[in-house]
C-alpha atoms as a PDB file:
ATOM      1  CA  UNK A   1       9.297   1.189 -20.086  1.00  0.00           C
ATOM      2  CA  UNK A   2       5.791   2.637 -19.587  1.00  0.00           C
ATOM      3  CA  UNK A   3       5.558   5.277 -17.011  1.00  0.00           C
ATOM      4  CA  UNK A   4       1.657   4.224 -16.113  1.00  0.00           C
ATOM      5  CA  UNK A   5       0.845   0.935 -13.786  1.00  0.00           C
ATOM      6  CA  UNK A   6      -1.939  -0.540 -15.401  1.00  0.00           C
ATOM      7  CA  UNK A   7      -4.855  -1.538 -12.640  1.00  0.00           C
ATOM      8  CA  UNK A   8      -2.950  -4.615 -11.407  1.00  0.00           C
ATOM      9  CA  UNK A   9      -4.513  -7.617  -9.907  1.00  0.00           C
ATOM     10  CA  UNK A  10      -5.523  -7.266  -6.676  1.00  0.00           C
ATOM     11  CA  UNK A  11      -2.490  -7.957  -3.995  1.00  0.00           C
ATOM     12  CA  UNK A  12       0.722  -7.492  -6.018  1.00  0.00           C
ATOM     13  CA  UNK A  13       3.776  -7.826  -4.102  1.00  0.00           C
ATOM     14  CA  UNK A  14       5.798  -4.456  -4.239  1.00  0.00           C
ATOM     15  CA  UNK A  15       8.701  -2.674  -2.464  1.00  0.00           C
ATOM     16  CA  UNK A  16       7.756  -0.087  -0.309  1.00  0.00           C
ATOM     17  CA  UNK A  17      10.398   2.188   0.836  1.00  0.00           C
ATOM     18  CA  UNK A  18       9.776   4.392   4.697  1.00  0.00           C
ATOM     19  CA  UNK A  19      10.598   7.266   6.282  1.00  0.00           C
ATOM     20  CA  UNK A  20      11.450   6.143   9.717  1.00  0.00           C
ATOM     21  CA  UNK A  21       7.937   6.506  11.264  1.00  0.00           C
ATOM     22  CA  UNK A  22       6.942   3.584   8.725  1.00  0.00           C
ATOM     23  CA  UNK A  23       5.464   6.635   6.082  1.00  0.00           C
ATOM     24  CA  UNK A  24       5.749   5.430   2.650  1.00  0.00           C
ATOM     25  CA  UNK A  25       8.089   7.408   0.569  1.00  0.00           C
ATOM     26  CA  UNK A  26       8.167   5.119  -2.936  1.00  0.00           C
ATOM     27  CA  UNK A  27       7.099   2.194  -4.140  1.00  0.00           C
ATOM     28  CA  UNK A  28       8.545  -0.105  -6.641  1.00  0.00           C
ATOM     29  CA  UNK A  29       6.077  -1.845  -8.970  1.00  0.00           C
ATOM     30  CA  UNK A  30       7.148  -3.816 -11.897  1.00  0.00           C
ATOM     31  CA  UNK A  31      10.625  -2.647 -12.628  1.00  0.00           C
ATOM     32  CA  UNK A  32       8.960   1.583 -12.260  1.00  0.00           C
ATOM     33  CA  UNK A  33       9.970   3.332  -8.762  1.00  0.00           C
ATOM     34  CA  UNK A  34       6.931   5.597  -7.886  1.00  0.00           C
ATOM     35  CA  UNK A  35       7.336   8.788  -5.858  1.00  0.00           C
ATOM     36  CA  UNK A  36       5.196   9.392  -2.947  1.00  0.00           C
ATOM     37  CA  UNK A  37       4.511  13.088  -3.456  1.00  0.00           C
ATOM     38  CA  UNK A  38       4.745  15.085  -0.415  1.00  0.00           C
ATOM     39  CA  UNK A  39       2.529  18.018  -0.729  1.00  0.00           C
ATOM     40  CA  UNK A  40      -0.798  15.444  -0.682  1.00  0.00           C
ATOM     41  CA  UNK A  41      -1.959  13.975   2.309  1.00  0.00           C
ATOM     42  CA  UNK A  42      -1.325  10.472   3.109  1.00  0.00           C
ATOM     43  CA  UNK A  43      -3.875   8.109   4.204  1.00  0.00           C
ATOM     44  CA  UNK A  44      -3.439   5.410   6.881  1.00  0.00           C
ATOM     45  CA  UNK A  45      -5.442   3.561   8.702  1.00  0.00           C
ATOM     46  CA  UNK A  46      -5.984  -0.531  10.176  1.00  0.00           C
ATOM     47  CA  UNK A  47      -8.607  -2.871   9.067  1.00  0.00           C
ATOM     48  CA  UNK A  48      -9.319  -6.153  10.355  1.00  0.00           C
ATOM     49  CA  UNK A  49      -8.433  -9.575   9.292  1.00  0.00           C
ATOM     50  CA  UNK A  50     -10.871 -12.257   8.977  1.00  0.00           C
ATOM     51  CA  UNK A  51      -9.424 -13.892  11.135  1.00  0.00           C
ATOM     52  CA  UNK A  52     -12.289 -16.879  11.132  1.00  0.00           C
ATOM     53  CA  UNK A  53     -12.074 -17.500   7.432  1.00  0.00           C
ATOM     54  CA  UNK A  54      -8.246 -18.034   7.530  1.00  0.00           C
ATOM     55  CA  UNK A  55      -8.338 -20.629   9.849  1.00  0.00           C
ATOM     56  CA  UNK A  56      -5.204 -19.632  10.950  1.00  0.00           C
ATOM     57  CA  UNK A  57      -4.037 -19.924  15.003  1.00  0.00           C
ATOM     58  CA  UNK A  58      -1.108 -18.723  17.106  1.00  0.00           C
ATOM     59  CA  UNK A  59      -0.107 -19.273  20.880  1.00  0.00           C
ATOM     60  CA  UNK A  60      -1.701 -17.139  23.430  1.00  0.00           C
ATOM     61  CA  UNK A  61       0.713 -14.163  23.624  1.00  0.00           C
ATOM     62  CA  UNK A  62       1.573 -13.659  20.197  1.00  0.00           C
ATOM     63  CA  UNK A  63       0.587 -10.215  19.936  1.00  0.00           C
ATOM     64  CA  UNK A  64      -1.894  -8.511  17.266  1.00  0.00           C
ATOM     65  CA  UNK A  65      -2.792 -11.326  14.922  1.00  0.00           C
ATOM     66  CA  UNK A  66      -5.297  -9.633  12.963  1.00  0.00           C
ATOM     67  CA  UNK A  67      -4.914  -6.359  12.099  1.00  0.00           C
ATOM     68  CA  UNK A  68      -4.135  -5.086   8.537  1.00  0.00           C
ATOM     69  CA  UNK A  69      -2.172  -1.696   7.790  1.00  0.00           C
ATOM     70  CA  UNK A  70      -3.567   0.384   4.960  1.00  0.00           C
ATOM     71  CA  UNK A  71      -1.537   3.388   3.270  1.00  0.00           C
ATOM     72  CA  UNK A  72      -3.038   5.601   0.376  1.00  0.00           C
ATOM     73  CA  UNK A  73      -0.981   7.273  -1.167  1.00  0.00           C
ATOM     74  CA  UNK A  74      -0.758  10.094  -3.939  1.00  0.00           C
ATOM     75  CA  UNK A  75       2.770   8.630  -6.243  1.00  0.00           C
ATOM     76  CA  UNK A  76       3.945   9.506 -10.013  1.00  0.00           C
ATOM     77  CA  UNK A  77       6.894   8.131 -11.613  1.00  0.00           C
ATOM     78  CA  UNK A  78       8.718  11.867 -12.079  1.00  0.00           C
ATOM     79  CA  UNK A  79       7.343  15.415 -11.056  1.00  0.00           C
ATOM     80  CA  UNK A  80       5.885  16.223 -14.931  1.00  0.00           C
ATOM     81  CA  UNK A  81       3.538  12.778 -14.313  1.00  0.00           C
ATOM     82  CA  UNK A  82      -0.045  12.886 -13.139  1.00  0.00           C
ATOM     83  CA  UNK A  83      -0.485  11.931 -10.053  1.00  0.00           C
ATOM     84  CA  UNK A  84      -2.388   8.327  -9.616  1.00  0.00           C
ATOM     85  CA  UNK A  85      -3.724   6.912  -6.073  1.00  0.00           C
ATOM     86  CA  UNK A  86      -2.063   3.735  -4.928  1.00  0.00           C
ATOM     87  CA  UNK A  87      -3.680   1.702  -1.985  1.00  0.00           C
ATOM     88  CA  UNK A  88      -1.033  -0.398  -0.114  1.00  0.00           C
ATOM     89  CA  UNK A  89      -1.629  -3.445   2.500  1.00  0.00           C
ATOM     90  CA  UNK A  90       0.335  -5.248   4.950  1.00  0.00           C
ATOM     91  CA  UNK A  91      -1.014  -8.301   6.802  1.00  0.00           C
ATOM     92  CA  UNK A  92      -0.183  -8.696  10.576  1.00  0.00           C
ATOM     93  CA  UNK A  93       3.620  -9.674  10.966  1.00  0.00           C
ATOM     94  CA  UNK A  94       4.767  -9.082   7.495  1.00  0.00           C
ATOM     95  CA  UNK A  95       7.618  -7.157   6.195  1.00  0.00           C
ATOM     96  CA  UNK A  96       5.676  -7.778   2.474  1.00  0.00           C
ATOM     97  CA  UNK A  97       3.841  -4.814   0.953  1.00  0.00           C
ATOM     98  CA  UNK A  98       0.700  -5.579  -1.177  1.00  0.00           C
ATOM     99  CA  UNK A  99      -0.651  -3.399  -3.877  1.00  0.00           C
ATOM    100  CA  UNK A 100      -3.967  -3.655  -3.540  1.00  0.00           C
ATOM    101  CA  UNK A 101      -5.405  -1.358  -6.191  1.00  0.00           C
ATOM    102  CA  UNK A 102      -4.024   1.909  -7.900  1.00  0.00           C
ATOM    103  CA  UNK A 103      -5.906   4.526  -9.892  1.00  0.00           C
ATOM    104  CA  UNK A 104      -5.901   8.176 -11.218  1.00  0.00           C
ATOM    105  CA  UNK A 105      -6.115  10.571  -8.639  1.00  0.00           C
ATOM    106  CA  UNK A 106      -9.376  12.208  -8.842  1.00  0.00           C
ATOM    107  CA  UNK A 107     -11.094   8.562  -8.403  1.00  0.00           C
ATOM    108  CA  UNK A 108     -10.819   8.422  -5.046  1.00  0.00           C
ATOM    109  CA  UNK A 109     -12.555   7.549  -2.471  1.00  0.00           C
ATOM    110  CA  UNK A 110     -12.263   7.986   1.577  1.00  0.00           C
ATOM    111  CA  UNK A 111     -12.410   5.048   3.642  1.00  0.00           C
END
């Protein structure tokens, strides 16, 4: 088993797993659990949907229909790993995790 994720297609379903404030503390990509390390600095933030493009409608009341949690985090398979940056979506009202893109570390960029 390779201890890399090769850039994936954009949206991958993975497992994320929380602390209880809804942190990520690993993810689980293609049979590899990846570490959130916790000296960096997590990233997380909300984005919009577009909501206009989906087409999609709900009864008045339904709550927060459109926006999108973000995470970035800093993960490695095991502590002697480099450290790669892993962007992770939800979309409102889903319990599924998307991996939206994942690279080496010092590629980042702030949103």
């Amino acid at each position: 088993m390779s201890s890399t994720i090769e850039a994936p297609t954009l949206n991958n379903d993975v497992q994320v797993r929380t602390d209880p404030a809804g942190k990520p503390l690993a993810i689980r990509h293609d049979g590899q659990i990846w570490l959130v390390d916790p000296a960096t600095d997590s990233q997380h933030w909300f984005g919009r949907d577009a909501w206009w493009d989906s087409r999609r409608t709900a009864a008045v009341g339904s709550g927060d229909l459109v926006s999108i949690e973000y995470w970035r985090v800093q993960v490695r398979p095991d502590s002697s790993s480099a450290l790669r940056t892993a962007t992770l979506r939800r979309e409102p009202f889903s319990a599924r995790w998307l991996l939206e893109n994942i690279s080496d570390a010092e590629e980042t960029t702030d949103n």
